[in-house]
C-alpha atoms as a PDB file:
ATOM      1  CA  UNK A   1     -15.372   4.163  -6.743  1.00  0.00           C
ATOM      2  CA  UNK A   2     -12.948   4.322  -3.833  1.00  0.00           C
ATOM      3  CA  UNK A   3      -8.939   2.765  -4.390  1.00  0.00           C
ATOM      4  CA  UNK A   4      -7.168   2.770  -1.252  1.00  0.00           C
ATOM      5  CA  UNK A   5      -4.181   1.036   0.272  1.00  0.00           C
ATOM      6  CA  UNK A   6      -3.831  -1.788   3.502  1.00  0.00           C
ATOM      7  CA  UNK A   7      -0.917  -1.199   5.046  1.00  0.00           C
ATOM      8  CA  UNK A   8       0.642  -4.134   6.625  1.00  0.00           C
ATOM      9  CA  UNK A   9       3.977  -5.828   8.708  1.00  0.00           C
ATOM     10  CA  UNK A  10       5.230  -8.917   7.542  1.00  0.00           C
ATOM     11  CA  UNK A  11       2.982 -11.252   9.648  1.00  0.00           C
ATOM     12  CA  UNK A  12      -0.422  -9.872   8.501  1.00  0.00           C
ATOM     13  CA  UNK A  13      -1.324  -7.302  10.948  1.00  0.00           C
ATOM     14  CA  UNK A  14      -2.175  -4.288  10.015  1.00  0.00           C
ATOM     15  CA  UNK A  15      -0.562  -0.684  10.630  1.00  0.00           C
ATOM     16  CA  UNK A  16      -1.072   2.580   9.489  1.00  0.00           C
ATOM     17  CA  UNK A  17       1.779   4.851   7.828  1.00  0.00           C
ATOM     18  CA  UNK A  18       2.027   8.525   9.392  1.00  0.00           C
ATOM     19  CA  UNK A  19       0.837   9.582   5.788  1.00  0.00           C
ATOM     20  CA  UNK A  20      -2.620   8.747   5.397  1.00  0.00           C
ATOM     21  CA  UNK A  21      -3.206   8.778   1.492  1.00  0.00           C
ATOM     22  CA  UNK A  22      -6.801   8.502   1.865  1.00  0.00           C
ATOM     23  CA  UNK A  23      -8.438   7.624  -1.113  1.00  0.00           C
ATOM     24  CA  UNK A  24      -7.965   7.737  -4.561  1.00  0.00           C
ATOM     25  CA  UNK A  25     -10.521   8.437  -7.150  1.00  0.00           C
ATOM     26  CA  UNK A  26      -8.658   5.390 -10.014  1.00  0.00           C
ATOM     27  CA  UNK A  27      -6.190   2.344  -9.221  1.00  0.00           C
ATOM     28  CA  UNK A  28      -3.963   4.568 -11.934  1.00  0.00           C
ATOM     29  CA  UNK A  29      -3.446   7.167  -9.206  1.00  0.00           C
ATOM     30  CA  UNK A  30      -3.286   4.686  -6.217  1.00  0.00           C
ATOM     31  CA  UNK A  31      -0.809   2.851  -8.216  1.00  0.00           C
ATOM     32  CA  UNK A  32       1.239   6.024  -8.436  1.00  0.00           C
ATOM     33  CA  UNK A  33       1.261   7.100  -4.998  1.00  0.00           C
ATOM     34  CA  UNK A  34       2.432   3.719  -3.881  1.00  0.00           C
ATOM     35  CA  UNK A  35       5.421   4.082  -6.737  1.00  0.00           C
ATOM     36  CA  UNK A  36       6.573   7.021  -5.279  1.00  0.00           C
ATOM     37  CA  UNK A  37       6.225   6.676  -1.800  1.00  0.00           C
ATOM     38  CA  UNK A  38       7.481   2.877  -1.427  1.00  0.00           C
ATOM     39  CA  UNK A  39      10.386   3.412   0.063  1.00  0.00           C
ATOM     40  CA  UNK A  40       9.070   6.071   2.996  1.00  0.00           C
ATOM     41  CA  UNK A  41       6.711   3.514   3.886  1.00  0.00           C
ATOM     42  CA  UNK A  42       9.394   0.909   4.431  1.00  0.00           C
ATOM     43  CA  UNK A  43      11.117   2.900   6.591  1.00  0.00           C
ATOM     44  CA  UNK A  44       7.965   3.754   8.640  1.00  0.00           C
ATOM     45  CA  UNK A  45       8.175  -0.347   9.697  1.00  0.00           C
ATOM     46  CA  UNK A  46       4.993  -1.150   6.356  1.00  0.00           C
ATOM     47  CA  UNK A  47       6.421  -4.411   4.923  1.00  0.00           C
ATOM     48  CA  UNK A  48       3.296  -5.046   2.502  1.00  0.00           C
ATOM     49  CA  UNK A  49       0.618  -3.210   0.941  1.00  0.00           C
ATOM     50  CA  UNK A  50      -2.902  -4.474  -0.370  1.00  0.00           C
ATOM     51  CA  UNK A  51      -5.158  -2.385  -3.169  1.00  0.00           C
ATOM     52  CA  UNK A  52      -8.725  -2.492  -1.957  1.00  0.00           C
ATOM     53  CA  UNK A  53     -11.698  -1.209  -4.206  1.00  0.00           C
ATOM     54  CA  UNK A  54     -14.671   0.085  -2.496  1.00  0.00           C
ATOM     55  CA  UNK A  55     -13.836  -2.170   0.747  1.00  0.00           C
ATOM     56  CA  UNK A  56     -13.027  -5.608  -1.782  1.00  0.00           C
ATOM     57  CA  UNK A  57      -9.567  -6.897  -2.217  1.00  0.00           C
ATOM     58  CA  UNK A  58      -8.403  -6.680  -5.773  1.00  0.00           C
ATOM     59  CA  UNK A  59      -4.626  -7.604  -5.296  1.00  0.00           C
ATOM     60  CA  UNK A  60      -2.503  -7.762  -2.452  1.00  0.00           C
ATOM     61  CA  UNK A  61      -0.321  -8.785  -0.340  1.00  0.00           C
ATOM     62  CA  UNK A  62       2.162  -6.957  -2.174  1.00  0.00           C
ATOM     63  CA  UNK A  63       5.284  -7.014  -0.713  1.00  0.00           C
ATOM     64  CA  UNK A  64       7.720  -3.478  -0.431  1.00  0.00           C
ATOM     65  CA  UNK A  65      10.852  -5.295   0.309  1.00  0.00           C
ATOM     66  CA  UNK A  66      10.701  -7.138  -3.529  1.00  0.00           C
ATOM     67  CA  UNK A  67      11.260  -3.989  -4.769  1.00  0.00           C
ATOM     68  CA  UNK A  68      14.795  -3.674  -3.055  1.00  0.00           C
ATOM     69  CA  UNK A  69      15.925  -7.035  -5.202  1.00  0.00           C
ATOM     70  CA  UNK A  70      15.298  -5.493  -8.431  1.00  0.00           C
END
């Protein structure tokens, strides 16, 4: 199995950070990368992420920006 990240502005479209993760052998580690590089990825102009499993959607849009309000 494949976990990898959509990258995405606010209006759908997609974009693509200048780190490319790749992918990640379990949602645990994709999950992780995302936790720690959140923040970069804002700044890069990424305002929402979806996980995708080999190719299928399995949550997403998530936005960055939410994280900010907590």
């Amino acid at each position: 199995m494949a976990w990898e990240w959509r990258f995405e502005k606010a209006d759908g479209t997609s974009t693509e950070p200048s780190q490319d993760p790749g992918d990640f052998g379990t949602q645990g580690d994709a999950e992780s990368w995302i936790g720690e590089i959140w923040g970069e990825l804002l700044e890069e102009g990424v305002d929402q992420v979806s996980l995708l499993e080999d190719g299928t959607k399995i949550y997403g849009p998530m936005s960055l920006h939410s994280a900010l309000d907590e």
